[in-house]
Each structure stands twice: as C-alpha cells, then as structure tokens.
Protein backbone atom coordinates (compact mmCIF):
# COMPACT_ATOMS: atom_id res chain seq x y z
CA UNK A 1 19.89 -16.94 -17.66
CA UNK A 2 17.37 -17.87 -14.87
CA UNK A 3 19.53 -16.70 -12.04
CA UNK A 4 15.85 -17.75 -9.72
CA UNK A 5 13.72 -19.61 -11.37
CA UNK A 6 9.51 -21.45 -10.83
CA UNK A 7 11.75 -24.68 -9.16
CA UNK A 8 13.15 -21.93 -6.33
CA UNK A 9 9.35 -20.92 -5.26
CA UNK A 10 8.28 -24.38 -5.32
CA UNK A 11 11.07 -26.04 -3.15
CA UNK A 12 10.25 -22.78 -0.73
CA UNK A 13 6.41 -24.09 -1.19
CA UNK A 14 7.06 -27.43 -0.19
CA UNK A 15 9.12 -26.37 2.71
CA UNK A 16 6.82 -24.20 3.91
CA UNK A 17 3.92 -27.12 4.00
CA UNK A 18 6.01 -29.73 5.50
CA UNK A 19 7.41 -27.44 8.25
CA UNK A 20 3.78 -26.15 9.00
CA UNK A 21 2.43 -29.91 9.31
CA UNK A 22 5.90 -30.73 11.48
CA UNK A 23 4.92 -27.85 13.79
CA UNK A 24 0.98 -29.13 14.76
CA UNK A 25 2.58 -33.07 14.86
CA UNK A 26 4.84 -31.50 17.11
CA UNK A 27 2.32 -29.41 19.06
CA UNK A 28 0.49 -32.32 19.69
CA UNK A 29 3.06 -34.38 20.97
CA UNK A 30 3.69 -31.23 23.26
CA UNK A 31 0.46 -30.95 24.05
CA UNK A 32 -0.40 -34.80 25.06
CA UNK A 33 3.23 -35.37 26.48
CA UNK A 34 3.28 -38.61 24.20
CA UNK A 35 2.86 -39.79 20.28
CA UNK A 36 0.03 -38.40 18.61
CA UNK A 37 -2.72 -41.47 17.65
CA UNK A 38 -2.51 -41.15 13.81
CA UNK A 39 -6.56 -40.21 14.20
CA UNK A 40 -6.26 -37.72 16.34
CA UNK A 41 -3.51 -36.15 14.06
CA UNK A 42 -5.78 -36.11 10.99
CA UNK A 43 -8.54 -35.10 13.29
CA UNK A 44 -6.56 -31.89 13.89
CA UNK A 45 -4.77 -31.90 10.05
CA UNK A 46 -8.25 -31.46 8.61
CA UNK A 47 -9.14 -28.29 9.71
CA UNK A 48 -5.56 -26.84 9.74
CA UNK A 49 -5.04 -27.63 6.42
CA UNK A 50 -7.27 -25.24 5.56
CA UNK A 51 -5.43 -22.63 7.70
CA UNK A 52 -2.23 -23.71 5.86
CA UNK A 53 -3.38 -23.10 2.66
CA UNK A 54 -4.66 -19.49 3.98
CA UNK A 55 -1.15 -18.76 5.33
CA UNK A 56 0.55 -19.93 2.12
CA UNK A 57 -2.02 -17.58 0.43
CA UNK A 58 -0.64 -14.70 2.80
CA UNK A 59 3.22 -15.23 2.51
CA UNK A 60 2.49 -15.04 -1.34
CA UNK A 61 0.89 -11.43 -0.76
CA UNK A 62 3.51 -10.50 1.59
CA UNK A 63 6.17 -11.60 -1.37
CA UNK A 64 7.71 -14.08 0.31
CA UNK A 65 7.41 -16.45 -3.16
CA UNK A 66 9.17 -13.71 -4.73
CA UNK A 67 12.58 -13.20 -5.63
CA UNK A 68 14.96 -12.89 -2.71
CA UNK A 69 17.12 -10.06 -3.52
CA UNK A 70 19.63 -8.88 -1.55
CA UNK A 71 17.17 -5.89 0.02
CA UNK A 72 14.83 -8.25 0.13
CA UNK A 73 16.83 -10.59 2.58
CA UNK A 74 17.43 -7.56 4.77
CA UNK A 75 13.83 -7.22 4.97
CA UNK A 76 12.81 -11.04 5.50
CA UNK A 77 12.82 -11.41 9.50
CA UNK A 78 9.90 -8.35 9.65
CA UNK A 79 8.50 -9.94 6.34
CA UNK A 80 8.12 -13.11 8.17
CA UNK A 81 6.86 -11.94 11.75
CA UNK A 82 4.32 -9.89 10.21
CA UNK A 83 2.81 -12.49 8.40
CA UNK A 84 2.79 -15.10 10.92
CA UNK A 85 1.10 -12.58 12.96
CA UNK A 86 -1.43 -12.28 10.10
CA UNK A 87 -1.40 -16.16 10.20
CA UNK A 88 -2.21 -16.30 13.62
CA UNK A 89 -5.39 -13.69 13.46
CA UNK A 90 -6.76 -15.90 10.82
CA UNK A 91 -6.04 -18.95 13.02
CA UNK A 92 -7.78 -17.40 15.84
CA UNK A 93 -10.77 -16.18 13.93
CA UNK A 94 -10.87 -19.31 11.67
CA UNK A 95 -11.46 -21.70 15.23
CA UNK A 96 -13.47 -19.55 17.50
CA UNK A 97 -15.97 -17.69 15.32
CA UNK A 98 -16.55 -20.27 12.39
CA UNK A 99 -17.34 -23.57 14.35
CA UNK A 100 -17.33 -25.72 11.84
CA UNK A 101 -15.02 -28.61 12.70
CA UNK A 102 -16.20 -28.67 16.22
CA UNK A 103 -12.76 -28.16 17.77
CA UNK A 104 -11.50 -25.17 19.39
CA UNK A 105 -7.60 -25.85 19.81
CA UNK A 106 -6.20 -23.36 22.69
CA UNK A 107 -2.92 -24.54 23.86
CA UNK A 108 -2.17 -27.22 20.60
CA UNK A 109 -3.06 -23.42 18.61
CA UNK A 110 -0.56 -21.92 20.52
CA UNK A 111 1.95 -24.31 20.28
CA UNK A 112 1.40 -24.57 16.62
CA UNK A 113 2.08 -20.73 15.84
CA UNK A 114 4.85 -20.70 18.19
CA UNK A 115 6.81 -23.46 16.15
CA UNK A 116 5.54 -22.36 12.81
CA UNK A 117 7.71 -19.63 13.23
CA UNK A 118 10.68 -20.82 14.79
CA UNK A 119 10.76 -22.96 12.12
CA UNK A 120 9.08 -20.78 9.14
CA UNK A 121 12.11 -18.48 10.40
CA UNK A 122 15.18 -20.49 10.33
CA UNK A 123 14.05 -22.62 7.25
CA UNK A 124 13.87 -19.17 5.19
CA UNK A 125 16.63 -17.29 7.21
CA UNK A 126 19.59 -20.08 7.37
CA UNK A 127 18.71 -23.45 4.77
CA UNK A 128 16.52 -22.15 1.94
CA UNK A 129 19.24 -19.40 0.55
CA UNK A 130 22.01 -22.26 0.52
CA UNK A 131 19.36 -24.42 -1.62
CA UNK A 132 20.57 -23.52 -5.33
CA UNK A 133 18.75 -25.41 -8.29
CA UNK A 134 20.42 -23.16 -10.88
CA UNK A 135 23.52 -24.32 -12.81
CA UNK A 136 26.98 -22.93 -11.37
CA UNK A 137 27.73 -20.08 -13.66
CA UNK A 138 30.99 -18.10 -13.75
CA UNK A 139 29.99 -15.02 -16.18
CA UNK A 140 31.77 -12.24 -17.60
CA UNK A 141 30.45 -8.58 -18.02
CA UNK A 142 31.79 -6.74 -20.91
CA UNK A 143 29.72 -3.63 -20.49
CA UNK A 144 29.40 -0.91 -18.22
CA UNK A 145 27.68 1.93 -16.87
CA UNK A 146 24.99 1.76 -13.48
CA UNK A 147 23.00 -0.81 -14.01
CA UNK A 148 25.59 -3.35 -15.13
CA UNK A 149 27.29 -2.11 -11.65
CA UNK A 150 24.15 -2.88 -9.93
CA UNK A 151 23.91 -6.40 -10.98
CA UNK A 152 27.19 -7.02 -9.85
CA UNK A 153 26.50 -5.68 -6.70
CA UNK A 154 23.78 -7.87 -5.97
CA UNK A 155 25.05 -10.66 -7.37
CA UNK A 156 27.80 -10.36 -5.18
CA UNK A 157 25.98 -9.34 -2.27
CA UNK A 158 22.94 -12.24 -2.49
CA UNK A 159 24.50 -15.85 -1.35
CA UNK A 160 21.51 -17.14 -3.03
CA UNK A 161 23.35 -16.86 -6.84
CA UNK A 162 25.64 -19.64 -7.62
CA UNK A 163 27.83 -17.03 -9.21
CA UNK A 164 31.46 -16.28 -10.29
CA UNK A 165 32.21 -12.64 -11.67
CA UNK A 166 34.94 -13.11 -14.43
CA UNK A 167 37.48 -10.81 -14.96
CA UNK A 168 38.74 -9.09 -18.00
CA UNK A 169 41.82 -11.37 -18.25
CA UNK A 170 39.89 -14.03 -18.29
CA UNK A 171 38.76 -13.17 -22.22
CA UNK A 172 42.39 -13.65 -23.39
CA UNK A 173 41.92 -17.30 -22.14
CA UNK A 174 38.20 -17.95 -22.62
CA UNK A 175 38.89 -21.61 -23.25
CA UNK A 176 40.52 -22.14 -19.64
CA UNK A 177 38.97 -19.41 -17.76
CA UNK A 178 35.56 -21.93 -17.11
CA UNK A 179 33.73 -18.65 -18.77
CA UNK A 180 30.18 -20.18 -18.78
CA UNK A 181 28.12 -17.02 -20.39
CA UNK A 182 28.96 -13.14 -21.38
CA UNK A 183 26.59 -10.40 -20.04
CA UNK A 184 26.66 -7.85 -23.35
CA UNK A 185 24.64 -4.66 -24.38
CA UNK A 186 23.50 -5.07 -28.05
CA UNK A 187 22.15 -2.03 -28.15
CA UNK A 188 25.70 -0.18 -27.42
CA UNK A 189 27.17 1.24 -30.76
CA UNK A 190 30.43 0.36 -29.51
CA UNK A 191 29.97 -3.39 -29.24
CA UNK A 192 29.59 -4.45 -33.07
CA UNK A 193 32.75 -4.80 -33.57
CA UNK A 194 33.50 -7.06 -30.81
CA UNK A 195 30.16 -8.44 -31.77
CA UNK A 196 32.43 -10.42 -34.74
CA UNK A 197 35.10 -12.05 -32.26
CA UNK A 198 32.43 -12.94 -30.05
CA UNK A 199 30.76 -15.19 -32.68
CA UNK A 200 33.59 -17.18 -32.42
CA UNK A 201 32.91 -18.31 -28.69
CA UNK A 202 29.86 -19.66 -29.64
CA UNK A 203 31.27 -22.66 -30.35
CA UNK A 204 33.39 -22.97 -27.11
CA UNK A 205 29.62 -23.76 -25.46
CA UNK A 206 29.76 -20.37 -24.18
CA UNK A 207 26.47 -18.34 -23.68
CA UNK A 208 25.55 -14.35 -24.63
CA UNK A 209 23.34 -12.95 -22.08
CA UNK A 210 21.62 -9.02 -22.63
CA UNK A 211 22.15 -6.82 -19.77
CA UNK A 212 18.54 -5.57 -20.24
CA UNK A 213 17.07 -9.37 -20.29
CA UNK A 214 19.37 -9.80 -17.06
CA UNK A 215 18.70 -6.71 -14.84
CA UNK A 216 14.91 -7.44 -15.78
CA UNK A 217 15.33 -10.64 -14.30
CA UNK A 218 16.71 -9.35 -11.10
CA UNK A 219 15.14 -6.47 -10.35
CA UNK A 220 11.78 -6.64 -12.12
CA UNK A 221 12.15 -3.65 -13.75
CA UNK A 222 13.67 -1.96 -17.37
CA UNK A 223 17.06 -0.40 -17.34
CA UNK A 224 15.42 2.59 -18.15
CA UNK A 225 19.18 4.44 -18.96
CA UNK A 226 20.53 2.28 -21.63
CA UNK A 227 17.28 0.94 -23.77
CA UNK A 228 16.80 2.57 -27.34
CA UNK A 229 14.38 2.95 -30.00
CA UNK A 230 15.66 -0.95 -30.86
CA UNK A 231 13.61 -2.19 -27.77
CA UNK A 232 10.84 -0.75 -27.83
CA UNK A 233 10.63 -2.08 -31.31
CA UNK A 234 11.31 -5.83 -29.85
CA UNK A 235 9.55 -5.42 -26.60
CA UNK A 236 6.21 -3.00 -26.85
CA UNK A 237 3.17 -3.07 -28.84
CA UNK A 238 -0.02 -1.63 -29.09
CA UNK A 239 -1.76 -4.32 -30.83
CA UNK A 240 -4.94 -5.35 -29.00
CA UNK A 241 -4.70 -9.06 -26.95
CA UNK A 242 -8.44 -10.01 -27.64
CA UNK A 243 -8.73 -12.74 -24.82
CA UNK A 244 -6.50 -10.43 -22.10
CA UNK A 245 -8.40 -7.39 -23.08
CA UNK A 246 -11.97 -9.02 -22.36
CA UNK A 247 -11.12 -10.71 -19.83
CA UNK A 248 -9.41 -7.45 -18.18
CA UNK A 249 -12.19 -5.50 -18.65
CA UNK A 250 -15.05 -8.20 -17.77
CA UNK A 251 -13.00 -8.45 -14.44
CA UNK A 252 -12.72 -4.55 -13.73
CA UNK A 253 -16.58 -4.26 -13.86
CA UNK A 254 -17.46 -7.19 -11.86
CA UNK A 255 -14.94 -6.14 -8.97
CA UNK A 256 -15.60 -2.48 -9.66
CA UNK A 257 -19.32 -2.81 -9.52
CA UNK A 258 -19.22 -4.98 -6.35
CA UNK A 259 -16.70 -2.95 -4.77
CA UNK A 260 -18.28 0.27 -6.05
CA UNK A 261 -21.92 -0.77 -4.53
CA UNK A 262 -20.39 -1.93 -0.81
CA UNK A 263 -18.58 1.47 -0.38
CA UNK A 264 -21.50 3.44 -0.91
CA UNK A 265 -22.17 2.58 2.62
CA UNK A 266 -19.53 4.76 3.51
CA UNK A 267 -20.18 7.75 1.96
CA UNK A 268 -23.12 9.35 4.42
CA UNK A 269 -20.24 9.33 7.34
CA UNK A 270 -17.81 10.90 4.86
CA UNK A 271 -20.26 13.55 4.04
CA UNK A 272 -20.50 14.02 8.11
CA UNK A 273 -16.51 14.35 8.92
CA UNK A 274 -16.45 16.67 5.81
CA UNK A 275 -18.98 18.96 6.73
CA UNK A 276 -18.06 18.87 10.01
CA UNK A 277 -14.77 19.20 9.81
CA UNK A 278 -14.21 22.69 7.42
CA UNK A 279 -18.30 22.54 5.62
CA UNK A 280 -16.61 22.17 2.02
CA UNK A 281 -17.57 20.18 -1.23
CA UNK A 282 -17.52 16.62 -0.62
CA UNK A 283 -15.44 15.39 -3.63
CA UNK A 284 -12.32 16.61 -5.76
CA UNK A 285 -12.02 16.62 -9.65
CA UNK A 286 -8.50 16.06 -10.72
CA UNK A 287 -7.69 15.97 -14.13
CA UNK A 288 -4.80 13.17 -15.40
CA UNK A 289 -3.31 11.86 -18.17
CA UNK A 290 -4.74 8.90 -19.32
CA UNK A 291 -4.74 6.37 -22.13
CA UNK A 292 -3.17 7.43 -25.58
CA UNK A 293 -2.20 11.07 -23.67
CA UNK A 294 -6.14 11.78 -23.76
CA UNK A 295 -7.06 13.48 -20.45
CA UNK A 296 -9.48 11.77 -17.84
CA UNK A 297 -11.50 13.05 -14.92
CA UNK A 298 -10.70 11.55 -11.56
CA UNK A 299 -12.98 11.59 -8.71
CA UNK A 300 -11.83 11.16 -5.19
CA UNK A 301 -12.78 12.93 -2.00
CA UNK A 302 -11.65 15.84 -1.24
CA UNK A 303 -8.66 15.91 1.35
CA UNK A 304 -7.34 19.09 0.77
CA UNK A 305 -8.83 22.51 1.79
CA UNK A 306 -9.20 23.89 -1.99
CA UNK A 307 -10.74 21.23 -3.81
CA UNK A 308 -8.37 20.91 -6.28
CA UNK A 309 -5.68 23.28 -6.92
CA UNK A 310 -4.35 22.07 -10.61
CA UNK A 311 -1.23 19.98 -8.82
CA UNK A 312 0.85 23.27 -8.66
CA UNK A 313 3.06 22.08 -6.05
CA UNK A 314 4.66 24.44 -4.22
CA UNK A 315 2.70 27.30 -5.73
CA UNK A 316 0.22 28.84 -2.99
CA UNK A 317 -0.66 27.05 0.11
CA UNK A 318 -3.16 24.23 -0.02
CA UNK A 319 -2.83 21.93 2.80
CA UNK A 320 -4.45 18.36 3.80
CA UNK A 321 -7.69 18.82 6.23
CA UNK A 322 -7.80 16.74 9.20
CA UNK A 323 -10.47 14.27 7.91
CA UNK A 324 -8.24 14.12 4.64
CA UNK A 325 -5.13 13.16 6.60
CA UNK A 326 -7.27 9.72 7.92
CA UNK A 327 -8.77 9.71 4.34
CA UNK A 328 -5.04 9.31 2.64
CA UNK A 329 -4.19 6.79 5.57
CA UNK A 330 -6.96 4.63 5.23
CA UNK A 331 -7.14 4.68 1.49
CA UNK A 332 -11.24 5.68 1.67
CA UNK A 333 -10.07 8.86 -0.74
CA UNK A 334 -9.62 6.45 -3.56
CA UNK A 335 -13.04 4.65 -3.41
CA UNK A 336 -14.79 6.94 -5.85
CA UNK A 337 -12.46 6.04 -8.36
CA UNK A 338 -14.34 2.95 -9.12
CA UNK A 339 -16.79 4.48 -10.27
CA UNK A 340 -13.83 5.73 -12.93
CA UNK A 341 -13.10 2.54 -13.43
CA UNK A 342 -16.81 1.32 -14.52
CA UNK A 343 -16.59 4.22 -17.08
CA UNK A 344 -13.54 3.06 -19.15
CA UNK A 345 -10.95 5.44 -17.80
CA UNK A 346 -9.00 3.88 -15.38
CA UNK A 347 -8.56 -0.01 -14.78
CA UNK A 348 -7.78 -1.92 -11.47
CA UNK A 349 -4.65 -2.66 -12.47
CA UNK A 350 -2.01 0.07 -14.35
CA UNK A 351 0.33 2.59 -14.29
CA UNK A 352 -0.62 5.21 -11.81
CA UNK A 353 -2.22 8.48 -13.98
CA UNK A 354 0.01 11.87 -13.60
CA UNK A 355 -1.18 15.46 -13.72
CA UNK A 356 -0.51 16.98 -17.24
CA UNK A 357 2.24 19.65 -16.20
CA UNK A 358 4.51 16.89 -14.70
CA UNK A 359 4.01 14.47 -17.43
CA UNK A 360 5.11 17.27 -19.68
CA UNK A 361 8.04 18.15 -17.89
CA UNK A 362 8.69 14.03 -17.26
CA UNK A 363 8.51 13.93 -20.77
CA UNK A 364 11.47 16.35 -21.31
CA UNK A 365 13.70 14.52 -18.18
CA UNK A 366 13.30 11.15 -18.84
CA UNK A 367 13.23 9.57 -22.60
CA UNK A 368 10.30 7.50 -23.59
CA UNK A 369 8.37 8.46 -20.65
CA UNK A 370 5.07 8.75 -22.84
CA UNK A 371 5.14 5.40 -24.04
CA UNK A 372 3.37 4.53 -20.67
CA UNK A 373 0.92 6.22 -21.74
CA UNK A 374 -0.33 3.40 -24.36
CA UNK A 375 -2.46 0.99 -22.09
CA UNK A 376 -5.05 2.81 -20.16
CA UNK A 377 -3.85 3.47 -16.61
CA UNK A 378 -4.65 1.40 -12.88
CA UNK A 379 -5.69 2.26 -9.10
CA UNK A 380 -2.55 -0.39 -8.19
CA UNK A 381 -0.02 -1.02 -10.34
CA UNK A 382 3.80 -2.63 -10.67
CA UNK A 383 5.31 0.50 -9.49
CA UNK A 384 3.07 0.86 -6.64
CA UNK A 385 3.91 -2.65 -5.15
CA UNK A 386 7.10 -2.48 -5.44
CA UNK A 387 9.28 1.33 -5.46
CA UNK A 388 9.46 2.31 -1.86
CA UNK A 389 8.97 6.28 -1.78
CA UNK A 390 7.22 6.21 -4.64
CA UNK A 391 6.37 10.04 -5.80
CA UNK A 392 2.95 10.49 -5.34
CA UNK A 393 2.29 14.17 -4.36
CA UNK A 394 5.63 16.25 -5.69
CA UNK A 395 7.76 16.17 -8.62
CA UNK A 396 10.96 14.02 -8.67
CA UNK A 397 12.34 13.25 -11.92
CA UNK A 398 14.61 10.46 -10.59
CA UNK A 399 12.03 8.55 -8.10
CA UNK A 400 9.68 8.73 -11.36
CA UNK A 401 12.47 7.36 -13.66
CA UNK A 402 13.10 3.99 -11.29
CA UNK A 403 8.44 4.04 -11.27
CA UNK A 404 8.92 4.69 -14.98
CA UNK A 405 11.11 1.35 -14.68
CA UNK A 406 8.76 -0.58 -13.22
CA UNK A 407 5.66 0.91 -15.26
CA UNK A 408 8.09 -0.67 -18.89
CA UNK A 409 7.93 -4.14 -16.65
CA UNK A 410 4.57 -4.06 -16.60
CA UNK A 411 3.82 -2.88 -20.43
CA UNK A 412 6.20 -5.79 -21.53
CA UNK A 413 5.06 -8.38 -19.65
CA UNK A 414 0.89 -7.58 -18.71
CA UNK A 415 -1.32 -10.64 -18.54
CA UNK A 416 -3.84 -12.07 -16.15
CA UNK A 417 -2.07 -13.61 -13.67
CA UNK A 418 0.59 -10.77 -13.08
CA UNK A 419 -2.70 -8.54 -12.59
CA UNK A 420 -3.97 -10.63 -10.47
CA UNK A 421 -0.82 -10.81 -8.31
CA UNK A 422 -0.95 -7.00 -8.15
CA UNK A 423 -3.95 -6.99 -6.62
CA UNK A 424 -3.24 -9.47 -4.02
CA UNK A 425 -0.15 -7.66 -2.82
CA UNK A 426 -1.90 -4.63 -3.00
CA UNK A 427 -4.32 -5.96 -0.48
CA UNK A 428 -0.98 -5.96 1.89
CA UNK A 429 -0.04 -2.70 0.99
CA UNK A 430 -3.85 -1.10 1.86
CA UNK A 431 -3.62 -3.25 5.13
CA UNK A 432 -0.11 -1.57 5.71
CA UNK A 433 -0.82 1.99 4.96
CA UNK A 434 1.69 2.27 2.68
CA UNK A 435 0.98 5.08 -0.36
CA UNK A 436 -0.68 3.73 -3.84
C-alpha cells in the first residue's frame, strides 16, 4: 500500500511551477496596470525561470516534496515562510549582484514574492491535502501493540489518506464490509493460525498488508519493537553493492577533498579564539565505534575545557568553552572530520558514530542495536535529518531507539540518490543550527 506515492510530489511540483509563473504574470499586470505584451512576459520568464527552478530546489531541502504527515502539516506554515524567505534572498542576490539578463526588477520582484506566497501558501495549506491520487481504501488492523496504534493515529489524524479504519465486526462479514486490505504482523507467533482463514480472503480481492512495510511507509523509519531475527534475514545484508560502493566512496573524496582544502582557511582564526580564549590544545581526539564494531579516531576541535574526557557524562565536570559554544552552533567543530572521511573511517553520509561505553550499554537496552554497526558510519545521516532532539551529548536509551529506527531505514534502503538527498537537507539543517 502506497498510502503517498511519486504522483503526490509531482502534482505538488506542477502546482508549485504554475502558481510561481501565475504570480510574475500577475505582478506584471500589477505592475503596468494593464495586460502584459506576451514579449515582455517572456522577457521577464527567462530569467525567473531560473529563480524558479532554485526555489523548487529549496522547498525540496526544506522537505516540502516529502511526505506530509500529520506533524508535518502542523509544521507547514513556518516550513513555507522560511523558505520563501530563502527564495526571496536568492531572488535578490540572483538580480542585483549577477547582471546577467540586464534587468533589475524592483517593484515586479516585490510583487512576485508577495504573491508567490499567498499563493505557495494556500495551494499547500487548503487544495493540495484534498488532492488524493491513491485508491479509496477501507483497511482493517488485526494486530496490536504501539506502532500499529500510531498508524492509526495518523491515519486518522492526516486528511491527506483516503482512509477507512475497519472494525473487528467487520471480519465476520468481510464480503459486505467493503474490506479493501488487512494490516497483519507475520512475524507475531500468534498469527499463524489465523494465517490459514486468512488465505481464504484472498480470493474475495482482498489485500494483506505488513505492519512493518506500512509504518515504514509512513514514518520513514523501522518499527524497531516488533521486528525479529526473520527481518533482518529479508531486509539486511552485508554483501558489497560494487557500483554504490565506488561511486560512494569516489564521491566522499571529491567533496571531502574540496571541502577539506577550503576550510583550511579557517583554521589560523580557530587557533586565535582558542588560544585566546583558555590557551589549550587546538583539537580533540574522540574515540567511536565505527564500521564492523572496529574503533575509529575522530578529530574535531576542541570545545570543551579537557580535551576529551572519554564521554563519561555526568562523571566530573567538563564544560563547553566559550569559543566551543559558537563552534557547536556554527558547525566549524565538525570540519576536521573530513579529513576522517578522506582516510576511510567515516563517510558523508551514515549513521552517526557512538562512544564505546554507550554503544555497550545500547547494546543491552535496545535489541539489534549493533547491526548498525555494518556499513561504515556518516557526518549526516537519516536520523540526523529527521528525529528532532536527537541524543547527541547524553545517554537516552529511548531517543536512541526511535535514531536506531531511522539508522534500520537507512541500512535497508541506502543508495545514491537517498544520500544525496541527505546531504541537501542537511545543508538546511547547518543553515538552521539545528544539532547533527
């Protein structure tokens, strides 16, 4: 069951682009007080349509292509403003300090953002969720515990699902009851014997949907409570992707290299604020878990008055300097990590390394939990995009459970393109400050 499917972020596309081009035809009509000539319209479309494909670009990074869950919908006026404001830097900076198309649009510019989102607003706010290109469904759960509760909930929640919840009865009747599919857990012990009846429906056109394949859907993430030994059989592997694998690693040392070279620049006045600030060493060893459970040697700047203090949190005092408090913010801390990442240990993209002592006591919580420890590990990763509060300097066995979520998503499903997704949201994560 595709309860949002590719169609859903293309209609969005296409509304998007037609409502942009609507806004600077209207803008000009506002503008000139009369019907836009159709050449001074593609005088003016010519140059913005490169400014509409960099906005598109941008409410992609922001998520706005994503899946519209019900949090997600409570986030989507902010979303929106935000990147329009984005939109409009870019707009500004595009005309006035790249004269290229020999027009510098003041008051049409204005008019243009100004509709853009009115219009960008109530297109995704009011007509977009009632737009449905999914089949009606009317589906019946026959398994419970948290995560079947939290479909549910957002299914019930989000107008954007063209969804009927079933109830129990409805089984005695399944003929009548318009039952289009059955939401089971094969993996519960408990089901095989109804596993028999429900053959049967089979033939009634009625569809058998996994609970894990269907919270993954929603939520982008495992059901980390309820999957067994049976999964990981079906779902993980270790066996090398030849093509992926180059083409992984041939990115992280062009980008790393690049990257690595341009932020040298910054080092000499990080050397300054460090010294001046409290005169200690200059950079922090930290040692993680990485690939295979093998241990790796991270090197960031130091932000903390002892250099490294083993990650005994809460054991002894160790507190973030001054400099390291706009280090953290401004994500400069992480930059010597690329050099990491031209050695072999670390990748761009991957699950975030732990400290050994919380790994080992994750690894007692949570089941599994070392399986994410068979792809070699990322600055950014799945987690990082998308867990808000996600446990970076402390222990928290359930925070790490719902990243450990996340991290399975990513195992499963790695290729190219999601990597290189995760690196253009990060990009809006870095810009907001926000922890990776």
């Amino acid at each position: 069951m595709k309860l949002q499917t590719k169609k859903d972020a293309v209609v969005l596309l296409i509304g998007d682009s037609f409502l942009f081009g609507l806004a600077l035809w209207l803008a000009l009509v506002l503008r000139n007080f009369a019907w836009p000539e159709e050449g001074l319209f593609y005088r003016h479309l010519q140059p913005f349509s490169i400014i509409f494909l960099i906005w598109i670009v941008v409410f992609y990074i922001a998520g706005l292509y994503g899946k519209h869950t019900a949090i997600f919908r409570r986030r989507l006026p902010r979303l929106i403003f935000n990147s329009l404001l984005a939109n409009s830097a870019i707009a500004v900076v595009f005309f006035y300090f790249i004269p290229y198309f020999e027009i510098t649009p003041k008051t049409i510019l204005f008019l243009d953002l100004i509709l853009s989102f009115i219009f960008i607003f109530l297109w995704r706010r009011y007509f977009a969720p009632n737009i449905n290109l999914t089949q009606k469904e009317k589906i019946l759960f026959v398994c419970r515990g948290a995560e079947t509760s939290e479909i549910i909930d957002e299914i019930k929640n989000n107008p954007r699902y063209s969804i009927q919840i079933a109830e129990p009865n409805d089984l005695r009747n399944i003929e009548e009851s318009g039952i289009t599919a059955v939401v089971v857990d094969l993996y519960d012990e408990n089901i095989q014997e109804a596993l028999k009846n429900f053959y049967n429906m089979i033939f009634s056109g009625i569809r058998f949907i996994s609970v894990h394949n269907l919270y993954e859907e929603l939520f982008d993430r495992e059901p980390v409570n309820v999957i067994k030994e049976q999964w990981f059989l079906e779902n993980i592997s270790n066996r090398p992707k030849p093509v992926y694998d180059a083409l992984k690693r041939f990115t992280d040392l062009v980008f790393a290299l690049g990257m690595g070279l341009v932020s040298l620049l910054v080092y000499p006045f990080v050397y300054l604020a460090i010294k001046l600030d409290d005169g200690g060493v200059i950079f922090s060893f930290q040692e993680r878990v990485g690939k295979d459970g093998q241990p790796i040697r991270l090197v960031k700047f130091r932000t903390m008055k002892i250099s490294n203090d083993g990650a005994k949190w809460g054991e002894g005092k160790n507190e973030v300097t001054r400099v390291g408090k706009f280090l953290r913010k401004t994500r400069i801390d992480e930059l010597p990590q690329l050099w990491n990442v031209l050695a072999g240990d670390l990748s761009l993209v991957g699950p975030r390394p732990e400290f050994a002592d919380p790994v080992a006591l994750y690894s007692q919580d949570i089941p599994y939990f070392k399986i994410r420890h068979i792809i070699k590990p990322g600055l950014s990763g799945w987690a990082q995009i998308h867990q808000d509060g996600e446990p970076h300097h402390g222990i928290s066995v359930s925070d790490t459970k719902t990243k450990f979520a996340y991290d399975l998503y990513y195992i499963k499903n790695r290729s190219f393109w999601l990597d290189v997704g995760i690196a253009l949201k990060t990009i809006k994560i870095l810009l907001m400050r926000k922890g990776i």
